[in-house]
Protein backbone atom coordinates (compact mmCIF):
# COMPACT_ATOMS: atom_id res chain seq x y z
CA UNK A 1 -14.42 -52.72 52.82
CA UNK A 2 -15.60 -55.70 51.34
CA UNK A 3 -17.77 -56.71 54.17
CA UNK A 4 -19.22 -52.99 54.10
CA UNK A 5 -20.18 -53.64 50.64
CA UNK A 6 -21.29 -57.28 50.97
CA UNK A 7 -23.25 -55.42 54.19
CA UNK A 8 -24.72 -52.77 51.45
CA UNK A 9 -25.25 -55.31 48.88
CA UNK A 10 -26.94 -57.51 51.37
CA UNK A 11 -29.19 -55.25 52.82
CA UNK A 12 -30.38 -54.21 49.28
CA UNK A 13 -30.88 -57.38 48.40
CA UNK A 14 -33.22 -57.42 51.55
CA UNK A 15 -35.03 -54.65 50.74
CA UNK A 16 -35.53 -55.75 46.80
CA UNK A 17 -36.34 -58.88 48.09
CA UNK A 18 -38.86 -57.51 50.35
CA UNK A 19 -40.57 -54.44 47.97
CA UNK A 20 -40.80 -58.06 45.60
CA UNK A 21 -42.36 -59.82 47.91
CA UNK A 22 -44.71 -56.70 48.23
CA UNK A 23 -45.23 -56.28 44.87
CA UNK A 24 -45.72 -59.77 44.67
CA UNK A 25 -48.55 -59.83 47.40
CA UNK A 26 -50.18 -56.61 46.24
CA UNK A 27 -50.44 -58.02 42.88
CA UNK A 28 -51.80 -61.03 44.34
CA UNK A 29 -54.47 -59.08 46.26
CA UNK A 30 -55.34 -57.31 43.04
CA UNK A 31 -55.49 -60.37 40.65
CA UNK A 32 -58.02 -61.53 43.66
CA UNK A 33 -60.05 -58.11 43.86
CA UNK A 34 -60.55 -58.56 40.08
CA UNK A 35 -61.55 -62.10 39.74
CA UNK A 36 -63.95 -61.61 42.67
CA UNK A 37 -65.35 -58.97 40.86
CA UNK A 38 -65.43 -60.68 37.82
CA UNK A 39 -67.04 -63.43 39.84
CA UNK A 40 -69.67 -61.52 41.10
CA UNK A 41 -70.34 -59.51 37.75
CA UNK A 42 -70.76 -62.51 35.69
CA UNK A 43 -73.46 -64.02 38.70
CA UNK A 44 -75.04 -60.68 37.93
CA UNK A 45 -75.08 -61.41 34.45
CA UNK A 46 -76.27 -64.86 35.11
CA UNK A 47 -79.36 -63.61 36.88
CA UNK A 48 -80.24 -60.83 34.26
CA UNK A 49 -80.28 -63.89 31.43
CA UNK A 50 -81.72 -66.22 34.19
CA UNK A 51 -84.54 -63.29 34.71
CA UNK A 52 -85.04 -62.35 30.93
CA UNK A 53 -85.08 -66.53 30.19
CA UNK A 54 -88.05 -66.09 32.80
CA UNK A 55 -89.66 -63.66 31.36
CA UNK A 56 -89.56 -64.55 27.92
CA UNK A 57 -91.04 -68.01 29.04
CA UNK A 58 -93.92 -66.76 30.69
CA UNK A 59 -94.53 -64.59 27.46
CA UNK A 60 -94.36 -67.55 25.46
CA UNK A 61 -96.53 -69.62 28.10
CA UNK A 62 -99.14 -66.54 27.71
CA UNK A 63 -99.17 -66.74 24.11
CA UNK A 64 -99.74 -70.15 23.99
CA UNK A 65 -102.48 -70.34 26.44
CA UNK A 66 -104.24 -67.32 24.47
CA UNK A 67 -103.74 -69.45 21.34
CA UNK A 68 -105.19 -72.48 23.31
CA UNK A 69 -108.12 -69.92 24.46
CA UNK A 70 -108.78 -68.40 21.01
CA UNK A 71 -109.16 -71.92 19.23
CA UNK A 72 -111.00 -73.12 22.05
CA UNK A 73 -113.88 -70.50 21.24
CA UNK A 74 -112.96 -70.87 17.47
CA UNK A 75 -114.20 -74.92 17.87
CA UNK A 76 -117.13 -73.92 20.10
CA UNK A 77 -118.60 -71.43 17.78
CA UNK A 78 -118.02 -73.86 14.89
CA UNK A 79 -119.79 -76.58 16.76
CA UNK A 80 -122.90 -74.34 17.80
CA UNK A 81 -122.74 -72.78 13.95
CA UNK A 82 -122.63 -76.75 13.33
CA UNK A 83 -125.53 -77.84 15.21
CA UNK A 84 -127.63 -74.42 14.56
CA UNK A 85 -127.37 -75.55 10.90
CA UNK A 86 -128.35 -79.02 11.65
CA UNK A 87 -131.40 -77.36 13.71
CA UNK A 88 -132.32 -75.11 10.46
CA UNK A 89 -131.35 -78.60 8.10
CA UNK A 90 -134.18 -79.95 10.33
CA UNK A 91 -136.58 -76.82 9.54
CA UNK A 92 -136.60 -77.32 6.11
CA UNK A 93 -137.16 -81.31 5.94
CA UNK A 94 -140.37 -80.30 8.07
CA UNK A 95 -141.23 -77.43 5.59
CA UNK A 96 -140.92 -80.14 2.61
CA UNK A 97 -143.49 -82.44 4.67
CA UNK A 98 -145.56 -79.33 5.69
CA UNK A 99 -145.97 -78.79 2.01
CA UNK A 100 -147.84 -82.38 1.76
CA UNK A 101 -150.44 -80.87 4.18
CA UNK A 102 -154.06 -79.37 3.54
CA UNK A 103 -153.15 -76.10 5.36
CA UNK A 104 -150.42 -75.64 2.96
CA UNK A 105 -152.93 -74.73 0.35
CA UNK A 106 -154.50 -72.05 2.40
CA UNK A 107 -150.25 -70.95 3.25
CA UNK A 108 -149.58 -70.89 -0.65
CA UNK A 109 -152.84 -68.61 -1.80
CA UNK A 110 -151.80 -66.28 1.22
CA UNK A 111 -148.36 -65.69 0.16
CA UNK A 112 -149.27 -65.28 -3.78
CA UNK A 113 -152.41 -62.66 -2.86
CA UNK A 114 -149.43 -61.12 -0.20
CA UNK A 115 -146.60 -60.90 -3.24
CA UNK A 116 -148.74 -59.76 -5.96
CA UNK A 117 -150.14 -57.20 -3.66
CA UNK A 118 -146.40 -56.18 -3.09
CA UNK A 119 -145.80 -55.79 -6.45
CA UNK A 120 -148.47 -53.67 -7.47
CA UNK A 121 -148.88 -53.98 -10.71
CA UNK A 122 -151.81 -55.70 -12.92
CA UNK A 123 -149.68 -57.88 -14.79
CA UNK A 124 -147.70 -60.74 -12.98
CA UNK A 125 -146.16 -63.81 -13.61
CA UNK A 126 -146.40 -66.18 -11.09
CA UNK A 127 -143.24 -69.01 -10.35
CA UNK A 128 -143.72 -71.62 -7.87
CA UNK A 129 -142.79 -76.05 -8.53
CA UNK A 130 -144.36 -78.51 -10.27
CA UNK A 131 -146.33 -79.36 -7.47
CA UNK A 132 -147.67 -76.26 -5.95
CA UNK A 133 -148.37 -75.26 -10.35
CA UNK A 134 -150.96 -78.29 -10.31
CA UNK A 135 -152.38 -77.20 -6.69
CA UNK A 136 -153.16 -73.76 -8.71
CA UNK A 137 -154.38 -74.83 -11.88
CA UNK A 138 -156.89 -77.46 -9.71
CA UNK A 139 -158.53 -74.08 -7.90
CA UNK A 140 -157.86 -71.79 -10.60
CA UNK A 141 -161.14 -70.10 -9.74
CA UNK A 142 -159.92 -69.51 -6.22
CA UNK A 143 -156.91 -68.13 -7.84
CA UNK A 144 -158.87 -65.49 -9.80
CA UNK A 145 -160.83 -64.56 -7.33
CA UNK A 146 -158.08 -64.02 -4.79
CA UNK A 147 -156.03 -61.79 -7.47
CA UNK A 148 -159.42 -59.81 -8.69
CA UNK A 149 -158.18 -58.20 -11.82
CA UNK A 150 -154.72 -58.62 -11.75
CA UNK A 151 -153.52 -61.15 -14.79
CA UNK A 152 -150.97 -63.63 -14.38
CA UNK A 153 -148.84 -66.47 -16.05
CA UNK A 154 -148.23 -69.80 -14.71
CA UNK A 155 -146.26 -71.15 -17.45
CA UNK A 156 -142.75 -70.89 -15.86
CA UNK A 157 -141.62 -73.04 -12.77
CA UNK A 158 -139.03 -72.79 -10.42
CA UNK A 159 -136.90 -75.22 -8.44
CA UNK A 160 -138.08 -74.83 -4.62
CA UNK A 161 -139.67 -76.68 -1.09
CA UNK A 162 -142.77 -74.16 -1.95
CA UNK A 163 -144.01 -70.76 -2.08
CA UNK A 164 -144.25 -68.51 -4.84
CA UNK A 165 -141.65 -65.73 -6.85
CA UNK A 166 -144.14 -62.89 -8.28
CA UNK A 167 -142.47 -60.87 -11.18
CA UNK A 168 -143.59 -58.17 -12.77
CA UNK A 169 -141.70 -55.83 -15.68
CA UNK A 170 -139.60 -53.88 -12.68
CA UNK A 171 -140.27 -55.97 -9.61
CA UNK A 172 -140.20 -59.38 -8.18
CA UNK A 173 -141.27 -60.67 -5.26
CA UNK A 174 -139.40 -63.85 -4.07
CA UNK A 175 -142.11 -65.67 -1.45
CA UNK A 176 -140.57 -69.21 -1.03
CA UNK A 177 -140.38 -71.05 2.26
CA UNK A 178 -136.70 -70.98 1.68
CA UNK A 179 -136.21 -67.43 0.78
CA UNK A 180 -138.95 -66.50 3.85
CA UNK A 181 -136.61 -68.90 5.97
CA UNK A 182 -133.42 -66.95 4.77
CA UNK A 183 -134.34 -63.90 5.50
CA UNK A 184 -135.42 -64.51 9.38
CA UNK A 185 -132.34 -66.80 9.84
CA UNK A 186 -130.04 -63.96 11.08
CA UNK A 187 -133.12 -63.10 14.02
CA UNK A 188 -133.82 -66.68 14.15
CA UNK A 189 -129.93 -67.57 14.58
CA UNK A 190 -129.74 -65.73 18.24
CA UNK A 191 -132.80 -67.17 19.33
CA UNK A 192 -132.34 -70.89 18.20
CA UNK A 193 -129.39 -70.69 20.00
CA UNK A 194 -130.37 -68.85 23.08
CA UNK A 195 -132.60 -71.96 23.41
CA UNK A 196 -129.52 -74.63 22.95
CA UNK A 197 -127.00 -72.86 24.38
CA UNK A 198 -128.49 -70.62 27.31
């Protein structure tokens, strides 16, 4: 009896033995199926970041180049506004010499008869410098006779390269090469630099 039980006791041993073994190996294979798909879910993972790392650094490498492209055009305009200035700086040191000239004179009486016309009324006072004040009160005559019977005052001055303000009680008139200049600046502007720029 005792070997029929060491027989039983054997053979269950076997068997435990062998459903651990089993066990053993199946829990093997799974403990493998899971860290290979572990494995493969965190190279997933590592793509998707890889991918969105990508991504975000050609966003970033966009932005900056539109940055780079906006203050490049930012600099360029400054530099043409820079050198359409300098071209208009340049207009108004020739003004001051035109001034000087003989032709001026006829320029000056033109733009008075023009302003006081403008204004309409029969009593004006008339504002230009020190310079173009003398220039009147030497052809005063021609003065008169180019306002006919509108009266005017020369007493006041004014601070400008030439040309005249006309005032009456409700209007004035401002005439001065700078003012004149001002005003056709903005059509001047796109053709000076049509001309210097293409």
């Amino acid at each position: 009896m005792t070997e029929g039980i060491q027989l039983i006791i054997s053979d269950i041993v076997a068997k435990a033995e062998e459903q651990i073994k089993k066990i053993e190996e199946d829990a093997k294979a799974e403990i493998n199926k899971i860290i290979e798909s572990e494995r493969e879910e965190a190279e997933k993972e590592k793509k998707r970041v890889m991918e969105r790392g990508k991504s975000l650094a050609e966003l970033e490498r966009q932005r900056i180049l539109a940055d780079g492209r906006i203050k490049a055009k930012k600099d360029q305009l400054a530099t043409k506004e820079t050198i359409i200035k300098d071209v208009f700086d340049r207009a108004i040191e020739k003004m001051k010499k035109i001034t000087n000239s003989e032709d001026y004179k006829e320029v000056l009486f033109e733009l008075i008869k023009s302003s006081v016309e403008t204004v309409g009324e029969k009593e004006v006072k008339i504002l230009v410098d020190e310079k173009d004040k003398k220039v009147l009160k030497e052809n005063e005559d021609r003065l008169k006779k180019a306002l006919g019977e509108t009266k005017y005052d020369l007493d006041e001055t004014i601070e400008c390269i030439g040309g005249v303000i006309v005032k009456s009680k409700t209007i004035a008139v401002d005439n001065t090469l700078e003012a004149r200049l001002e005003r056709s600046m903005s059509l001047l502007r796109a053709d000076v630099a049509k001309i210097l720029f293409g």
